[in-house]
C-alpha atoms as a PDB file:
ATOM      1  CA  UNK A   1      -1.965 -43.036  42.189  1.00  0.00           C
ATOM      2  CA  UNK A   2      -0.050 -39.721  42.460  1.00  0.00           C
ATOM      3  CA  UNK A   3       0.474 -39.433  38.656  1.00  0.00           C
ATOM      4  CA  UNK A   4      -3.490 -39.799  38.061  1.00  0.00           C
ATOM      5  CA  UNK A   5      -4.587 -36.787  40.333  1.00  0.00           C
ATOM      6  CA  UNK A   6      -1.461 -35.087  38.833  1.00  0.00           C
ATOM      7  CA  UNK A   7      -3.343 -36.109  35.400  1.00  0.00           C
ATOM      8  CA  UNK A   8      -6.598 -34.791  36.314  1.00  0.00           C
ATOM      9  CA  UNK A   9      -5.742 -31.967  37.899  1.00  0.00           C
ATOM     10  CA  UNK A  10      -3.711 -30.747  34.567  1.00  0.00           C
ATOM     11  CA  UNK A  11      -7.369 -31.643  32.928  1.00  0.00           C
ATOM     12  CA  UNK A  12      -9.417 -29.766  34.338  1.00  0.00           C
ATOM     13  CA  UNK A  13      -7.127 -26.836  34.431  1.00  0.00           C
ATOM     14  CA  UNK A  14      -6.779 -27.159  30.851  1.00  0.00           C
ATOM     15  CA  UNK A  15     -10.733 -27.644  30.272  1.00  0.00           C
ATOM     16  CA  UNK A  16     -10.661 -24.045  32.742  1.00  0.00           C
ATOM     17  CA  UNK A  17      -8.450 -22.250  30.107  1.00  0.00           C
ATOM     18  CA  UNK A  18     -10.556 -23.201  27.403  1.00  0.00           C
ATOM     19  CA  UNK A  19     -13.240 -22.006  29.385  1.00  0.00           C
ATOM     20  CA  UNK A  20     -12.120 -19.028  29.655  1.00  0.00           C
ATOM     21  CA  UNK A  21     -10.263 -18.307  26.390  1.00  0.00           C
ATOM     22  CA  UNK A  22     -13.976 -19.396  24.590  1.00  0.00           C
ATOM     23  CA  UNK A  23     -15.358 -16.325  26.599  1.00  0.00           C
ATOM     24  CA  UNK A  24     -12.705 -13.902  26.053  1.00  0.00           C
ATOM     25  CA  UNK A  25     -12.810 -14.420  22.444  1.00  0.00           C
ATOM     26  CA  UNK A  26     -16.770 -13.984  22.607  1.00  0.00           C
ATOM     27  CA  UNK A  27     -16.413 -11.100  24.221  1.00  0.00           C
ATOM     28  CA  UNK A  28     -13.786  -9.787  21.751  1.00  0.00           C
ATOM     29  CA  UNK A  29     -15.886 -10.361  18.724  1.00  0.00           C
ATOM     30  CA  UNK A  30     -18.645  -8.066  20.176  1.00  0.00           C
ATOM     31  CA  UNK A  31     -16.025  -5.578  21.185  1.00  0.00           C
ATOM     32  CA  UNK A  32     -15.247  -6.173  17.473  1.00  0.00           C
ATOM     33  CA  UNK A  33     -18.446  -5.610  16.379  1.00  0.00           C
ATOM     34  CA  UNK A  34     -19.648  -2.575  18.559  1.00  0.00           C
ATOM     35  CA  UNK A  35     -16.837  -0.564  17.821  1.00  0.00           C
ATOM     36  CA  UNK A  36     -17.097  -0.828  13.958  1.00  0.00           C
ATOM     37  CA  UNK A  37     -20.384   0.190  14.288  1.00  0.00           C
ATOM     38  CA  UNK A  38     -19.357   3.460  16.531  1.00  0.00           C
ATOM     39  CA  UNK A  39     -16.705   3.981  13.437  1.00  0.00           C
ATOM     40  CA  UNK A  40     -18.984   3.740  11.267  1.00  0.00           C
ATOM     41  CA  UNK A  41     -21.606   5.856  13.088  1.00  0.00           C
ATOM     42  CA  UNK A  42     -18.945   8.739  13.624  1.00  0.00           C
ATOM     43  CA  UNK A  43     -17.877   8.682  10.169  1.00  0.00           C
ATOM     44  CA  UNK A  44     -21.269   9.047   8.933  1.00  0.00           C
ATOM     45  CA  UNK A  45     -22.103  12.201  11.806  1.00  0.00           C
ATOM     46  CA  UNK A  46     -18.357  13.694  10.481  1.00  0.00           C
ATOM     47  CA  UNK A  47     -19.053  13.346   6.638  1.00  0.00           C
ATOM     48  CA  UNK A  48     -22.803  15.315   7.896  1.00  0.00           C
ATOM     49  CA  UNK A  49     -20.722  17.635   9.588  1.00  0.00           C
ATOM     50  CA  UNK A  50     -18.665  18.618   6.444  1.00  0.00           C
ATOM     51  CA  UNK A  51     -21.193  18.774   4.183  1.00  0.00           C
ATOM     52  CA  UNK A  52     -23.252  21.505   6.526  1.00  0.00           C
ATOM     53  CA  UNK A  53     -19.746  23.256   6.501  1.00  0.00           C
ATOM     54  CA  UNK A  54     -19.588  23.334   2.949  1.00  0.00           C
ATOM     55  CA  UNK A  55     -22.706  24.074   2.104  1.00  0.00           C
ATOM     56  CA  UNK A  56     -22.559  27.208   4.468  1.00  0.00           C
ATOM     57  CA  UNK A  57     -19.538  28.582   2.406  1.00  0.00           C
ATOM     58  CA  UNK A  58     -21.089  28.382  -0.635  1.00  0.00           C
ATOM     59  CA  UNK A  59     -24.019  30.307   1.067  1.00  0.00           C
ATOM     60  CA  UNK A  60     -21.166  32.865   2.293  1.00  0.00           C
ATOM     61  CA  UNK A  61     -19.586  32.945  -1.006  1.00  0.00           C
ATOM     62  CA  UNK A  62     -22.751  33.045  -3.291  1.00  0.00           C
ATOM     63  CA  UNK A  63     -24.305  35.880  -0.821  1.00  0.00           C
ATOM     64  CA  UNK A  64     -20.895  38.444  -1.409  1.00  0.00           C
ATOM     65  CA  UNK A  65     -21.380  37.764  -5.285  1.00  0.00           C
ATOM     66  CA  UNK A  66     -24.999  38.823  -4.702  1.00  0.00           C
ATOM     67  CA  UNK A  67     -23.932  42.006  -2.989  1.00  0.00           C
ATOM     68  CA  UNK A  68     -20.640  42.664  -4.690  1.00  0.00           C
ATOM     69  CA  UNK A  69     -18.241  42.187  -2.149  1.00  0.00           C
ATOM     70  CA  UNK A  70     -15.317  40.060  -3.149  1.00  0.00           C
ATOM     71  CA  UNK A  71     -13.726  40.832   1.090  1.00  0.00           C
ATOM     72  CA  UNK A  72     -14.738  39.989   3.951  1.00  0.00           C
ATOM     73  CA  UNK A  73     -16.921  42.816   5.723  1.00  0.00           C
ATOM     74  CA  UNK A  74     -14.724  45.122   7.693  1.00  0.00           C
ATOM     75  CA  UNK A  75     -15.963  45.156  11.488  1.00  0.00           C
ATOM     76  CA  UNK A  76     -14.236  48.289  12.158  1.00  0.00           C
ATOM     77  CA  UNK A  77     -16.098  50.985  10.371  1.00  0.00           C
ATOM     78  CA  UNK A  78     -18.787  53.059  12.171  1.00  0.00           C
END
């Protein structure tokens, strides 16, 4: 009689861990999911961000060529 609670007991704990492990992979898989779709969000806002940055150096670049200046403008003169 022992051995079948023993039995049982070691059932349901086992039907518990499956439980549980179902749910923690679940909840890993959205994990998963969310945070390739924050990469892939960031990536996108970064790549944005270097474009703006190039495009204002060619802006910089193109407007010295316009005026002549191959330097950078001197801040100290009066």
């Amino acid at each position: 009689m022992v051995y079948v609670v023993s039995v049982a007991l070691v059932v349901v704990a086992a039907a518990a861990c499956g439980l549980v492990g179902f749910r923690v992979l679940r909840l890993l898989r959205t994990y998963r999911v969310t945070a390739s779709m924050v990469a892939a969000h960031t990536s996108d806002r970064v790549g944005l961000l270097r474009a703006r940055s190039a495009a204002v150096r060619v802006a910089i670049t193109e407007r010295r060529r316009r005026r002549g200046d191959s330097t950078a403008p001197q801040y100290d003169r009066l």
